[in-house]
C-alpha atoms as a PDB file:
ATOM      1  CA  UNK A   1      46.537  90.022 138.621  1.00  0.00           C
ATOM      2  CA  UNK A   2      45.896  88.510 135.660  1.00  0.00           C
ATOM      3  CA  UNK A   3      45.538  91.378 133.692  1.00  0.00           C
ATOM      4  CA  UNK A   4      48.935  92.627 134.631  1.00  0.00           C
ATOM      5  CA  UNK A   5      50.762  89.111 133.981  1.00  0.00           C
ATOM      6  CA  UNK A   6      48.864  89.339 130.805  1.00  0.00           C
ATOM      7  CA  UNK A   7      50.712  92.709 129.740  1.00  0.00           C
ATOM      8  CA  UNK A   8      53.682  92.032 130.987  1.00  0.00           C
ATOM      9  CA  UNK A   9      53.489  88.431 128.714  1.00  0.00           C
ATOM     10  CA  UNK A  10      52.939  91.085 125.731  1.00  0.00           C
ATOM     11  CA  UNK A  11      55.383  93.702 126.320  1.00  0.00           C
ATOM     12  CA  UNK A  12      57.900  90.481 126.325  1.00  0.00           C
ATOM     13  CA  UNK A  13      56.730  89.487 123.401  1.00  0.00           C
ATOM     14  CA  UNK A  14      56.534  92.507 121.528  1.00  0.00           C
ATOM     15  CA  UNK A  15      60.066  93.542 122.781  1.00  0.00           C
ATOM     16  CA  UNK A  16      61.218  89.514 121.681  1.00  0.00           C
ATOM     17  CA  UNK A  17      59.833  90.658 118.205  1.00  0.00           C
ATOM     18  CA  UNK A  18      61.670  94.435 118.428  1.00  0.00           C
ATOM     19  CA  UNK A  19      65.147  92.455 119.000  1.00  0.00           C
ATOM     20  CA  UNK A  20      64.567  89.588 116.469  1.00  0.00           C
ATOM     21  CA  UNK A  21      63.510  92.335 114.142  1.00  0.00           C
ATOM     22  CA  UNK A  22      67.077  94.166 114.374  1.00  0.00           C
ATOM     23  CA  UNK A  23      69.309  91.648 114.258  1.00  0.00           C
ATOM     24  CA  UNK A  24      68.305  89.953 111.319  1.00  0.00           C
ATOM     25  CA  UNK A  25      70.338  90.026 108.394  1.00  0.00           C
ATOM     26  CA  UNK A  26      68.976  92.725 106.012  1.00  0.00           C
ATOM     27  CA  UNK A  27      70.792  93.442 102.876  1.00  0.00           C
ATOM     28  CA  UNK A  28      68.703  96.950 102.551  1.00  0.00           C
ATOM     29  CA  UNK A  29      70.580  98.389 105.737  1.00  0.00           C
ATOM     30  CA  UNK A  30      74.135  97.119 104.563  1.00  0.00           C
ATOM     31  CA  UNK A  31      76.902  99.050 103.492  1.00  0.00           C
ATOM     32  CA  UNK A  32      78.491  97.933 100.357  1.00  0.00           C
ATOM     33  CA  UNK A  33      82.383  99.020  99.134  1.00  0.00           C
ATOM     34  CA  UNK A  34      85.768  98.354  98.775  1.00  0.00           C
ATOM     35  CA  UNK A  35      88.183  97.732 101.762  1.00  0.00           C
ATOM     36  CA  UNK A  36      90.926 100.728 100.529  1.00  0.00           C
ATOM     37  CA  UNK A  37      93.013 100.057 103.811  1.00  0.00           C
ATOM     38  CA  UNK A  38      93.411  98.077 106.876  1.00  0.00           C
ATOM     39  CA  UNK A  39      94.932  98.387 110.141  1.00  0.00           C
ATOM     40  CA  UNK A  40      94.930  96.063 112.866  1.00  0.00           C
ATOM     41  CA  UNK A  41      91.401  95.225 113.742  1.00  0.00           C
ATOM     42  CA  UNK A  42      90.278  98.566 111.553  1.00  0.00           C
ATOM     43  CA  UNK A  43      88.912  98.808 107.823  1.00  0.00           C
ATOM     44  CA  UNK A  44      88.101 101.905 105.673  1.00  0.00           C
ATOM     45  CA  UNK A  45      85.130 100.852 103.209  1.00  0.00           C
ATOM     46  CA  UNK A  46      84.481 103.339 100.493  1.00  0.00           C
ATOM     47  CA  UNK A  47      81.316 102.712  98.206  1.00  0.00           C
ATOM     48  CA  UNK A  48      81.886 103.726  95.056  1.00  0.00           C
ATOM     49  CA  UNK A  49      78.514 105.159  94.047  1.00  0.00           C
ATOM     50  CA  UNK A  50      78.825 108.888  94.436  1.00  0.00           C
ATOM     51  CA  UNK A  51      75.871 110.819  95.652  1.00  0.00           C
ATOM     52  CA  UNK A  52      74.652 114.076  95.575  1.00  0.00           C
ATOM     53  CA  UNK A  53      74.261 115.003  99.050  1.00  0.00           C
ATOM     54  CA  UNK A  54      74.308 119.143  98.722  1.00  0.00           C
ATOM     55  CA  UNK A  55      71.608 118.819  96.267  1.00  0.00           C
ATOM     56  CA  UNK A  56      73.645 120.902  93.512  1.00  0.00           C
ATOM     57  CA  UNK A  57      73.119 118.620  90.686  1.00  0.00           C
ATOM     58  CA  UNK A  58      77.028 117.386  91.431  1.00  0.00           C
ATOM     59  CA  UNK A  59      77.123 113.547  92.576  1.00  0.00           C
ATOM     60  CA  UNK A  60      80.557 113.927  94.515  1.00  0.00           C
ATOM     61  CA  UNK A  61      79.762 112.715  97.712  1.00  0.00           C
ATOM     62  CA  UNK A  62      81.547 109.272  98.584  1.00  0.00           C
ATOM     63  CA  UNK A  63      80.035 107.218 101.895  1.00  0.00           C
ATOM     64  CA  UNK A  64      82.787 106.146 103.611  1.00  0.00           C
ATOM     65  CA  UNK A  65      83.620 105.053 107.262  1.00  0.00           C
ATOM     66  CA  UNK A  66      86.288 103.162 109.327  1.00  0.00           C
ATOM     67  CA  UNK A  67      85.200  99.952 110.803  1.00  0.00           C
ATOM     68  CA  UNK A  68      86.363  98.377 113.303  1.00  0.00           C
ATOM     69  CA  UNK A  69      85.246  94.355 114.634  1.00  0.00           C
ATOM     70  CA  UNK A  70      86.453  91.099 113.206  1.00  0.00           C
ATOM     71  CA  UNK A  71      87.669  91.500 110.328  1.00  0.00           C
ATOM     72  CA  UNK A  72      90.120  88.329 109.864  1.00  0.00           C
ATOM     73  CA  UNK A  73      90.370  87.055 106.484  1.00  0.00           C
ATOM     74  CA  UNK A  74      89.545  90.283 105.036  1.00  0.00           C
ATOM     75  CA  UNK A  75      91.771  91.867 102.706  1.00  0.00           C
ATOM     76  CA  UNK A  76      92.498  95.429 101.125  1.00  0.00           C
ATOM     77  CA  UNK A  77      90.960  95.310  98.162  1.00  0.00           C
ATOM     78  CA  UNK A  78      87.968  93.037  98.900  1.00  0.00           C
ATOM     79  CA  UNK A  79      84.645  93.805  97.931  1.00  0.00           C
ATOM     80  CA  UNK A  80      82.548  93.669 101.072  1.00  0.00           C
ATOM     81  CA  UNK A  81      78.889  93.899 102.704  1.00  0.00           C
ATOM     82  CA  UNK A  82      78.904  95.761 105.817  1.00  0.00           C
ATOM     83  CA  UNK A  83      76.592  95.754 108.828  1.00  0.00           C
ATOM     84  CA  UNK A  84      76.913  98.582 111.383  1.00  0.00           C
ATOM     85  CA  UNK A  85      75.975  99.154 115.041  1.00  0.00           C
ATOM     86  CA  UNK A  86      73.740 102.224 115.678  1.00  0.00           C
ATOM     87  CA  UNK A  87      76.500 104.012 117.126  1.00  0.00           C
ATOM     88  CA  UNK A  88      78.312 105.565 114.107  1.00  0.00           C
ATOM     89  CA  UNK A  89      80.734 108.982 114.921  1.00  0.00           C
ATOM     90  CA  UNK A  90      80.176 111.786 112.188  1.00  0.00           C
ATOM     91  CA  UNK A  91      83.164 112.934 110.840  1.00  0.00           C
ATOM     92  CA  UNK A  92      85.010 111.814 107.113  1.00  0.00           C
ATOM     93  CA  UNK A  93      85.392 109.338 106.942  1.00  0.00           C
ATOM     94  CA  UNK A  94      83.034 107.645 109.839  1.00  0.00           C
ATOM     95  CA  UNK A  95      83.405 105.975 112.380  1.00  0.00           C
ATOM     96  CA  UNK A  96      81.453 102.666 113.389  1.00  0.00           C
ATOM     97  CA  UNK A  97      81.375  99.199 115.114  1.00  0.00           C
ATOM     98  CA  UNK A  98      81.104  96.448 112.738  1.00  0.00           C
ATOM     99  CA  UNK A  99      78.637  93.859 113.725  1.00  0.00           C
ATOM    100  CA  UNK A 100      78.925  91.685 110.522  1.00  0.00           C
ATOM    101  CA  UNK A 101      80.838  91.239 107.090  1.00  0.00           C
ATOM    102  CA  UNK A 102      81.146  89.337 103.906  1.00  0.00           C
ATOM    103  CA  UNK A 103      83.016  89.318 101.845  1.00  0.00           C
ATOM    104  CA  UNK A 104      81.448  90.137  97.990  1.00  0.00           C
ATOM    105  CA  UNK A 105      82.527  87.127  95.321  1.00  0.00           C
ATOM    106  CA  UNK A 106      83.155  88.086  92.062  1.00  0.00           C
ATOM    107  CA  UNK A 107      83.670  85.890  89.103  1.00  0.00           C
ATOM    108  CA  UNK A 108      86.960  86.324  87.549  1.00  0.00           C
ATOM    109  CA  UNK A 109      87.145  87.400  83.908  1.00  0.00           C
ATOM    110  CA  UNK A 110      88.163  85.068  80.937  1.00  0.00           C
ATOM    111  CA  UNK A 111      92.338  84.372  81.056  1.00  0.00           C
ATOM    112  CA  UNK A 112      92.729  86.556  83.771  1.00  0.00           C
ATOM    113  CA  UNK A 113      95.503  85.051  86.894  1.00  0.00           C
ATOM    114  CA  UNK A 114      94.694  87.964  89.420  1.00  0.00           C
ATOM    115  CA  UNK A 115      91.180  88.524  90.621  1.00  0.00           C
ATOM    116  CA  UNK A 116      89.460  91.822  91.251  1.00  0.00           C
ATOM    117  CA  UNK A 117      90.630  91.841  95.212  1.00  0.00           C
ATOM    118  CA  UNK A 118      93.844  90.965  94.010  1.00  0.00           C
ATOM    119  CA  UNK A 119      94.780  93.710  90.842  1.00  0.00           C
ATOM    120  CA  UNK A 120      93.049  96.317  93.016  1.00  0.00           C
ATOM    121  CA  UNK A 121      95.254  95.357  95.991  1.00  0.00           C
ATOM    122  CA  UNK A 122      98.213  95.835  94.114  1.00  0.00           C
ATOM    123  CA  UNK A 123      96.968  98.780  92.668  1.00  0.00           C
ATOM    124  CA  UNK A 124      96.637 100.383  95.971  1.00  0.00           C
ATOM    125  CA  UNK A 125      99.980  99.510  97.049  1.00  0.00           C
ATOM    126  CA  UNK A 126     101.421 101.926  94.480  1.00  0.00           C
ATOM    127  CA  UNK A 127      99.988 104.826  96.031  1.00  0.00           C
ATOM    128  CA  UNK A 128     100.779 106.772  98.977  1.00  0.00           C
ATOM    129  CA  UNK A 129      97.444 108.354  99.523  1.00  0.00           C
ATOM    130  CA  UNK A 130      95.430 106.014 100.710  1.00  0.00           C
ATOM    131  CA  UNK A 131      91.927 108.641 100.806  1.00  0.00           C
ATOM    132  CA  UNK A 132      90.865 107.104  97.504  1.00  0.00           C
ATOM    133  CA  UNK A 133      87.598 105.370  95.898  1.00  0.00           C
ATOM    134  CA  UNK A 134      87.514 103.389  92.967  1.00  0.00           C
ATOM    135  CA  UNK A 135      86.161 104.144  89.728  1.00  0.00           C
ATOM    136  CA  UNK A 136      86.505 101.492  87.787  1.00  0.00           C
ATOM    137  CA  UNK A 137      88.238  97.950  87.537  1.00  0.00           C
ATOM    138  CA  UNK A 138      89.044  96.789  83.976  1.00  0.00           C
ATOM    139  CA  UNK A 139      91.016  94.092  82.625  1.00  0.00           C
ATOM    140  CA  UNK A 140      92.599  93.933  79.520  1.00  0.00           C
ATOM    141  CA  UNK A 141      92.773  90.344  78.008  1.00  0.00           C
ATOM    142  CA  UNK A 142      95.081  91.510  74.764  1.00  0.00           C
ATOM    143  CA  UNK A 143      97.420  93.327  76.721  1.00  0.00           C
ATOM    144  CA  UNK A 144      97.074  91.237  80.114  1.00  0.00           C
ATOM    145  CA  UNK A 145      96.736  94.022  82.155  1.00  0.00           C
ATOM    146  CA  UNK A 146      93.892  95.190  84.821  1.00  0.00           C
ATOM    147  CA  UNK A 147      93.485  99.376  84.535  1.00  0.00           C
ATOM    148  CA  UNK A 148      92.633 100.409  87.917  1.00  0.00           C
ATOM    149  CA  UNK A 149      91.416 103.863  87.992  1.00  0.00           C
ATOM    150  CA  UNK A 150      90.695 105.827  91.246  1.00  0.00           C
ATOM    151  CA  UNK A 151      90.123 109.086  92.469  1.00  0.00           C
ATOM    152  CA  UNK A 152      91.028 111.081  95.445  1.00  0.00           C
ATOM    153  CA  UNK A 153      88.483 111.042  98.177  1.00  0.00           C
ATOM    154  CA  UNK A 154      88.833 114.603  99.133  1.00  0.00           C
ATOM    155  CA  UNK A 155      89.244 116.446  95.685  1.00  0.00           C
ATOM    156  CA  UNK A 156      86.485 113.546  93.833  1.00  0.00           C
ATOM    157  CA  UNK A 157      86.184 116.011  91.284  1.00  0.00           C
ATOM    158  CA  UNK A 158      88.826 115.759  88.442  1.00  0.00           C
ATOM    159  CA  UNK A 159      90.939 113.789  90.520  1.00  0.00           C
ATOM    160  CA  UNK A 160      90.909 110.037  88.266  1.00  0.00           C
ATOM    161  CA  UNK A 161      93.929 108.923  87.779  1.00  0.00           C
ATOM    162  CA  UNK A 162      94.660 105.442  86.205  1.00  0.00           C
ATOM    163  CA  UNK A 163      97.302 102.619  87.985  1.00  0.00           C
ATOM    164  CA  UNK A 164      98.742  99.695  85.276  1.00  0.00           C
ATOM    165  CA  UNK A 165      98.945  96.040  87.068  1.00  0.00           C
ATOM    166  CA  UNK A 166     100.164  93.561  84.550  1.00  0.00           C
ATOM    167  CA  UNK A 167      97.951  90.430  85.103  1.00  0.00           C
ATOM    168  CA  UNK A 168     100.766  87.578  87.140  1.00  0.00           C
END
């Protein structure tokens, strides 16, 4: 008897340690990227590190899924950490359950009113297609301007093209 209340005390213990273990907080198994769109209780996140996932020396692979969770006070255009369920549907973009997010700070450059979020927001609102990862995010302090550039999701090669937003 006591052998058996003695391995049933351990497999409780070892299965306390298997759950503590997943839901901790690890920044390796995040998702980093950019919200490019929102809807309802749904965000696309797009990192914008391309890969080379068909191993043909060509990094023009783009990780990017739908999430859906809470995702009050998160805005298009926010830089974001992303933890997923298990549970993540293969197709382009994914699909997955969001179990936590933050939102990524970024500090603001010199003389500039809009921040990152806020010139890529805009950015995005001048464009229909909304399949897009970004580039790069520049801002201009002579000419008060932030040059957004992007690129289409689906054609990532030779697809940059650039979107003004004057800094106000």
């Amino acid at each position: 008897m006591k052998k058996v209340l003695f391995l049933m005390s351990c497999l409780l213990l070892v299965n306390l340690l298997i759950v503590g273990c997943a839901s901790s907080k690890d920044p390796e198994s995040a998702d980093v990227g950019y919200v490019m769109d929102k809807r309802g209780s749904r965000i696309l996140v797009v990192d914008p590190n391309a890969k080379d996932v068909n191993n043909n020396g060509r990094e023009d692979y783009y990780d990017a899924f739908w999430g859906e969770g809470e995702v009050k006070g998160v805005s298009i255009g926010d830089r974001v950490q992303v933890w997923i369920e298990d549970d993540v549907m293969l197709s382009y973009p994914a699909q997955a359950k969001i179990s936590e997010i933050e939102i990524i700070s970024r500090e603001e450059p010199k003389g500039a009113t809009l921040s990152e979020s806020e010139a890529l927001r805009k950015a995005l609102s001048k464009t229909e297609d909304k399949m897009n990862v970004v580039d790069s995010i520049t801002y201009i302090k002579e000419q008060n301007e932030w040059v957004v550039k992007l690129r289409n999701l689906l054609r990532a090669e030779d697809s940059v093209f650039k979107i003004s937003v004057v800094d106000k």
